[in-house]
Protein backbone atom coordinates (compact mmCIF):
# COMPACT_ATOMS: atom_id res chain seq x y z
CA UNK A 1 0.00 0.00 0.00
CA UNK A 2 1.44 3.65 -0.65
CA UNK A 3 1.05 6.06 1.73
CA UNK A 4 0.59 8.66 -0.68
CA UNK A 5 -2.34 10.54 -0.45
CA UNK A 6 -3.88 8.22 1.32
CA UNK A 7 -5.79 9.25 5.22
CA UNK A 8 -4.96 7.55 7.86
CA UNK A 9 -6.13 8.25 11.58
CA UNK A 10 -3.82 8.25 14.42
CA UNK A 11 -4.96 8.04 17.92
CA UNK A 12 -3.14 9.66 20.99
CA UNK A 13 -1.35 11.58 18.04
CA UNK A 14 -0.99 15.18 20.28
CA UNK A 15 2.87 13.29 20.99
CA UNK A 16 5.16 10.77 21.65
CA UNK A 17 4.91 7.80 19.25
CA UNK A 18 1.80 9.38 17.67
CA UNK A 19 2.70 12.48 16.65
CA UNK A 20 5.97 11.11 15.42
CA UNK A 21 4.31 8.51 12.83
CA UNK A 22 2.24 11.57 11.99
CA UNK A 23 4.90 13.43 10.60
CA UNK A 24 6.46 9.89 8.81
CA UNK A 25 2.83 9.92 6.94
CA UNK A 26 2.80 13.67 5.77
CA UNK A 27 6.37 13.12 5.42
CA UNK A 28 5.30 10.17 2.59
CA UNK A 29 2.81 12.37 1.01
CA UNK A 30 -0.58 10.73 3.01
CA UNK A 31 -3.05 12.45 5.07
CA UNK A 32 -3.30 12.46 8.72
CA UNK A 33 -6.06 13.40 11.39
CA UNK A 34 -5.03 12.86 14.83
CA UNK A 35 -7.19 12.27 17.72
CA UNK A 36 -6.28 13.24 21.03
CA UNK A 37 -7.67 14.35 24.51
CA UNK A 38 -5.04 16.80 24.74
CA UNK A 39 -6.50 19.89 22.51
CA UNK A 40 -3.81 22.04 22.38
CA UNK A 41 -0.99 19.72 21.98
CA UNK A 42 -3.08 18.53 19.00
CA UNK A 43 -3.91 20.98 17.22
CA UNK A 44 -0.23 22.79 17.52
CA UNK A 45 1.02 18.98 15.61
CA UNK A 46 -1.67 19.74 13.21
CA UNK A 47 -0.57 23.07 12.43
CA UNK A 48 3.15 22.28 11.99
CA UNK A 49 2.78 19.40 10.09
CA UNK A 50 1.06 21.03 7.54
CA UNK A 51 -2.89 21.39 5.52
CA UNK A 52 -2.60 17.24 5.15
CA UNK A 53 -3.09 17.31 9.13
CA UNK A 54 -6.16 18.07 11.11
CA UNK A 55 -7.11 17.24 14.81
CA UNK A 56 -10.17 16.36 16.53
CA UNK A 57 -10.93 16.15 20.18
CA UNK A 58 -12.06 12.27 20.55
CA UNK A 59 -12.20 10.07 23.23
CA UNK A 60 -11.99 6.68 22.12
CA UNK A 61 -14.13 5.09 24.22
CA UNK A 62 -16.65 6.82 23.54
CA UNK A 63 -18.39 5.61 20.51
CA UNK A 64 -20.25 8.94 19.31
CA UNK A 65 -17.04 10.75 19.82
CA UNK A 66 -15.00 7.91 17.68
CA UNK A 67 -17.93 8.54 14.91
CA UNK A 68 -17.72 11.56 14.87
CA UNK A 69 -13.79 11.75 14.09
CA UNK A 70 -13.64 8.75 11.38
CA UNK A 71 -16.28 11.24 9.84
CA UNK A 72 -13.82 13.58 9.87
CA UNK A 73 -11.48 11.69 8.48
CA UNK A 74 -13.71 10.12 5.49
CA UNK A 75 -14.37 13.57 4.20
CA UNK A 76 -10.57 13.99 4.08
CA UNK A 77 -9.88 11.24 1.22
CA UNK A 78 -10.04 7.26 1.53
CA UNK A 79 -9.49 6.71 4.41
CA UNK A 80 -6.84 3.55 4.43
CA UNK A 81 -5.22 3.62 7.66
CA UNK A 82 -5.51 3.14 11.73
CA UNK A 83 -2.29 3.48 13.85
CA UNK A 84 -3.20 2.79 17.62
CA UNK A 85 -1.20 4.93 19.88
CA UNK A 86 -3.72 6.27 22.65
CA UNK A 87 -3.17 5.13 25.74
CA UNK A 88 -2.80 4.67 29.80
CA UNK A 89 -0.04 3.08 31.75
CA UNK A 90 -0.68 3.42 35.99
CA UNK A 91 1.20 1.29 38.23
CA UNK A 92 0.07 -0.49 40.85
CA UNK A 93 0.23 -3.84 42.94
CA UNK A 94 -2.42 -6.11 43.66
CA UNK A 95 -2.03 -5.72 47.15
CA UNK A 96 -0.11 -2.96 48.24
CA UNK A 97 0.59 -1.14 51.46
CA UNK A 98 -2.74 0.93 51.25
CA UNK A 99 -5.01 -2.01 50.17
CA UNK A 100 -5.90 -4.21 47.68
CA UNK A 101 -5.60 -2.38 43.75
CA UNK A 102 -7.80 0.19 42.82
CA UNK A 103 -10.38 -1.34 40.37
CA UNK A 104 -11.63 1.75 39.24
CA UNK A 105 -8.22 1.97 38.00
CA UNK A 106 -7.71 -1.37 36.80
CA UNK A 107 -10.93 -1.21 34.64
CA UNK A 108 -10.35 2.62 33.11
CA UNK A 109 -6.09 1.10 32.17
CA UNK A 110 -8.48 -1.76 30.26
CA UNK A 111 -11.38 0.76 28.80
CA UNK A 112 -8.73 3.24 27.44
CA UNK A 113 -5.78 1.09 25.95
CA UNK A 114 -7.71 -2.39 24.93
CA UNK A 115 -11.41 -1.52 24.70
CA UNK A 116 -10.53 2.48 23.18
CA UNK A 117 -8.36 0.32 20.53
CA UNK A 118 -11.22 -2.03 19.57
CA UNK A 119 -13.76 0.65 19.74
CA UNK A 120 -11.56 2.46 16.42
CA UNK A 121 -10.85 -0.71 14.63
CA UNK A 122 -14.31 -1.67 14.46
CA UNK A 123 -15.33 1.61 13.13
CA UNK A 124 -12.44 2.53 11.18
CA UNK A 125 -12.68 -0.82 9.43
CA UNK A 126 -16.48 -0.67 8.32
CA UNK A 127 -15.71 2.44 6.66
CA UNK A 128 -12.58 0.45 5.09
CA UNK A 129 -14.09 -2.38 4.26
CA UNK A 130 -16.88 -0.13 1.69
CA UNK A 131 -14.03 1.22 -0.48
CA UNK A 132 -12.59 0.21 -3.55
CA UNK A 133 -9.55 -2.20 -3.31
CA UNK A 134 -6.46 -1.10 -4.81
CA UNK A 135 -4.32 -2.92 -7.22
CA UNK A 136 -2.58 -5.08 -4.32
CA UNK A 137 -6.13 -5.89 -3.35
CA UNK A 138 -5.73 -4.41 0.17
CA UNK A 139 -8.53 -2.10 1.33
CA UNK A 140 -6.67 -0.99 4.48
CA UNK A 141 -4.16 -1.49 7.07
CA UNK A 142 -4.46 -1.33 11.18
CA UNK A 143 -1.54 -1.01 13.74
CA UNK A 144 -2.02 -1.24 16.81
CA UNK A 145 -0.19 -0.19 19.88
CA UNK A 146 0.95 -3.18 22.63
CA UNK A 147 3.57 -3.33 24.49
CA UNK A 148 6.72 -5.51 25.74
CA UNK A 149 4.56 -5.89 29.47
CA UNK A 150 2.38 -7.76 27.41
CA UNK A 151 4.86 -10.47 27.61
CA UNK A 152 6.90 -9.75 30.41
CA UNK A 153 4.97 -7.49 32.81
CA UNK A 154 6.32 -6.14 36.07
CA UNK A 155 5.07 -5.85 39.19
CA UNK A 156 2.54 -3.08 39.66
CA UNK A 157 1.89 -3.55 35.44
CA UNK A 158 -0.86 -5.87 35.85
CA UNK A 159 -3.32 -3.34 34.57
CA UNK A 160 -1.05 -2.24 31.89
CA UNK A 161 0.05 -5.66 31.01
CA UNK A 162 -3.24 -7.13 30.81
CA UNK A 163 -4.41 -4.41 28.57
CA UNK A 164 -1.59 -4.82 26.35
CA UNK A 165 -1.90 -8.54 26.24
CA UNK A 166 -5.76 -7.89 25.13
CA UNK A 167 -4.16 -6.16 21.90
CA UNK A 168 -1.61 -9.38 20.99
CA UNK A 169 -4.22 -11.51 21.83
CA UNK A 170 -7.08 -9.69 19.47
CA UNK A 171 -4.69 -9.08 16.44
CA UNK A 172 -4.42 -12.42 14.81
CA UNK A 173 -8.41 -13.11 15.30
CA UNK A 174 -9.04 -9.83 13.78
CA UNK A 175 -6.80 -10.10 11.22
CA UNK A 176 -8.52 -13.64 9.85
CA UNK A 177 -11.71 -11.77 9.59
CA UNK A 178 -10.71 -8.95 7.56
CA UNK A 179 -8.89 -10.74 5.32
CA UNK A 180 -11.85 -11.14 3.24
CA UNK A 181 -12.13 -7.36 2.61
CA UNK A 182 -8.44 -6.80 2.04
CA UNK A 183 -7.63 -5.45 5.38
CA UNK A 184 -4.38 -5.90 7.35
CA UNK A 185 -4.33 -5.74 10.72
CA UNK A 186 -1.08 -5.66 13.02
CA UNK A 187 0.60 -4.45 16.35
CA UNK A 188 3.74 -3.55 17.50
CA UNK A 189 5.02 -4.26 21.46
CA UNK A 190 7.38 -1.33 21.61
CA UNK A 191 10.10 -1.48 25.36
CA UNK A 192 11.46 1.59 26.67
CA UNK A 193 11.16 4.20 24.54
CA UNK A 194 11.46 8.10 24.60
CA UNK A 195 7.72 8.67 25.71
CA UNK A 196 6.56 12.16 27.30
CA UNK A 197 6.05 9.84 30.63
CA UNK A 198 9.72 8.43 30.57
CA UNK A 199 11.33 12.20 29.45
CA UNK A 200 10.07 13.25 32.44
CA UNK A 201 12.04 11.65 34.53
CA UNK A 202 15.57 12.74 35.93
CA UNK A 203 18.10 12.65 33.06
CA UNK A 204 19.84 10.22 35.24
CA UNK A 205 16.87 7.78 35.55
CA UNK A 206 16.75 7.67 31.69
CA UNK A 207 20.55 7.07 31.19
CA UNK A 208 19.72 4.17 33.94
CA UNK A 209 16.93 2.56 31.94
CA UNK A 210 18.75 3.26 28.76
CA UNK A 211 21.53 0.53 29.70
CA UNK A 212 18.76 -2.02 30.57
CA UNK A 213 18.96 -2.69 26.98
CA UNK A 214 21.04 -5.17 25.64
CA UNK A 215 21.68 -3.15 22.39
CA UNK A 216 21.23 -0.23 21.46
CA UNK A 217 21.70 0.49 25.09
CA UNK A 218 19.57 3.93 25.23
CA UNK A 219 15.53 4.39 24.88
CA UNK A 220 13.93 3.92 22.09
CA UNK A 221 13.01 6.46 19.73
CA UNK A 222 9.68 7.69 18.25
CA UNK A 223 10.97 7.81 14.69
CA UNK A 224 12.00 4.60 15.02
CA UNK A 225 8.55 3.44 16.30
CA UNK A 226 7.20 5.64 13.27
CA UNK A 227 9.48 3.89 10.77
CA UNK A 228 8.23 0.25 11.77
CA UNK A 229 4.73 1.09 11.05
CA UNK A 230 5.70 2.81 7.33
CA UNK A 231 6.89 -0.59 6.74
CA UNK A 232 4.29 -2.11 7.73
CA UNK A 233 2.36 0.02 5.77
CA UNK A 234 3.82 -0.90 2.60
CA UNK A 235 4.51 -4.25 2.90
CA UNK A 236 1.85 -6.33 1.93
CA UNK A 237 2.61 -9.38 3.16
CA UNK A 238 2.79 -8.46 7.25
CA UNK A 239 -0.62 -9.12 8.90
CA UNK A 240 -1.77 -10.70 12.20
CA UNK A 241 1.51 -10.37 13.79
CA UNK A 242 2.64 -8.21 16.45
CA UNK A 243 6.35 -7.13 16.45
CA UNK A 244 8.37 -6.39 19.31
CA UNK A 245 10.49 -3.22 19.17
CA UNK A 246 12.78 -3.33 21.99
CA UNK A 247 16.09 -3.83 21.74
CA UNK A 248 16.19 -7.31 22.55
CA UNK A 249 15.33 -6.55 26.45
CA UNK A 250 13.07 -8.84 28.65
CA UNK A 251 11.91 -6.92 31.26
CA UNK A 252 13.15 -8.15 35.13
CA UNK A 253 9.84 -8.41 37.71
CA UNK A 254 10.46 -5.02 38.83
């Protein structure tokens, strides 16, 4: 598939590894409209990447607001593309020394990164699965967001790791259903990388995490997140896998 003016939506696109794979798009001659929570972070991305970029307010839980942005989107071009990026990650153990874990908690980590990321895929891809295929025969492609705690979660990630184990767990199933419009659907399980929540830690914290990783000892970058999902984009033969991007660490318990 060719990115090329093609639109393709990118949740929790106001920064980190969103806003990065919104500039790789625009970058590649596509389309982008992010969705965010965070207005003013979003629409300053929109504005400096350019008239192929819009933002919309959208919570993606929320089914009316989801609507309401693939709208958007659809009246932008064909729509062709989902990248997963939204998302929550609180810590906190089971039983800890104030009590057992918050399950109001527990259940918004779930609603937000696993049910949030369903909600769009389901949406996004009945608007997908309408359009005309293209001469590879794909209709569309969906990338997801999991993580490396999907595999080996630490203490105090069992919120975080569960909802990131939902999004491994969904993509294969998914992607055997869609195949009979033409629709790819993948994830990617990215480790430490250089996140708006890890850059605001001490310098010396991140130098400390950095060498956790067997090589390239350092954080992961956005761009690098951003350049696994144009090649995932264009190659046609990826779907229902999800691809780790970390490194080569396995994460200790804590």
């Amino acid at each position: 598939m060719d990115i090329k003016d093609h639109v393709f939506v990118i949740t929790g696109g106001a920064s980190g590894l969103g806003a990065a794979t919104a500039k790789m798009i625009i970058d590649h001659q596509g389309k982008v409209l992010l969705v965010d929570l965070n207005e003013a972070d979003g629409n300053a991305v929109a504005k400096k990447l350019g008239t192929h970029a819009r933002f919309v307010k959208t919570d993606v839980t929320n089914e009316e607001s989801a609507k309401n942005a693939i709208s958007v989107a659809a009246g932008m071009g064909q729509l062709r593309g989902l990248i997963n990026c939204a998302g929550i990650a609180p810590a906190q153990k089971v039983v800890g020394k104030d009590g057992p874990h918050d399950l109001g908690m527990f259940t918004r980590t779930i609603q937000v990164n696993l049910i949030g990321s369903f909600n769009m895929i389901r949406l996004v891809t009945e608007v997908m699965s309408q359009l005309p295929s293209l001469e590879s025969d794909e209709r569309g492609v969906v990338i997801s967001t999991a993580s490396v705690a999907a595999y080996d979660g630490q203490i105090g990630q069992a919120a975080y790791a569960a909802s990131k184990g939902g999004i491994v767990a969904m993509t294969l199933p998914i992607a055997r259903e869609l195949a009979r419009f033409g629709i790819r659907v993948m994830a990617i399980a990215p480790g430490i990388m250089q996140t708006p929540m890890l850059l605001g830690l001490p310098q010396e914290v991140q130098d400390s995490l950095g060498k956790t990783v067997p090589f390239p000892a350092r954080m992961g970058k956005p761009t690098e997140y951003a350049s696994l999902v144009q090649h995932m984009i264009t190659n046609p033969y990826l779907n229902g896998e999800t691809i780790r991007l970390d490194g080569a660490i396995r994460m200790t318990a804590k």
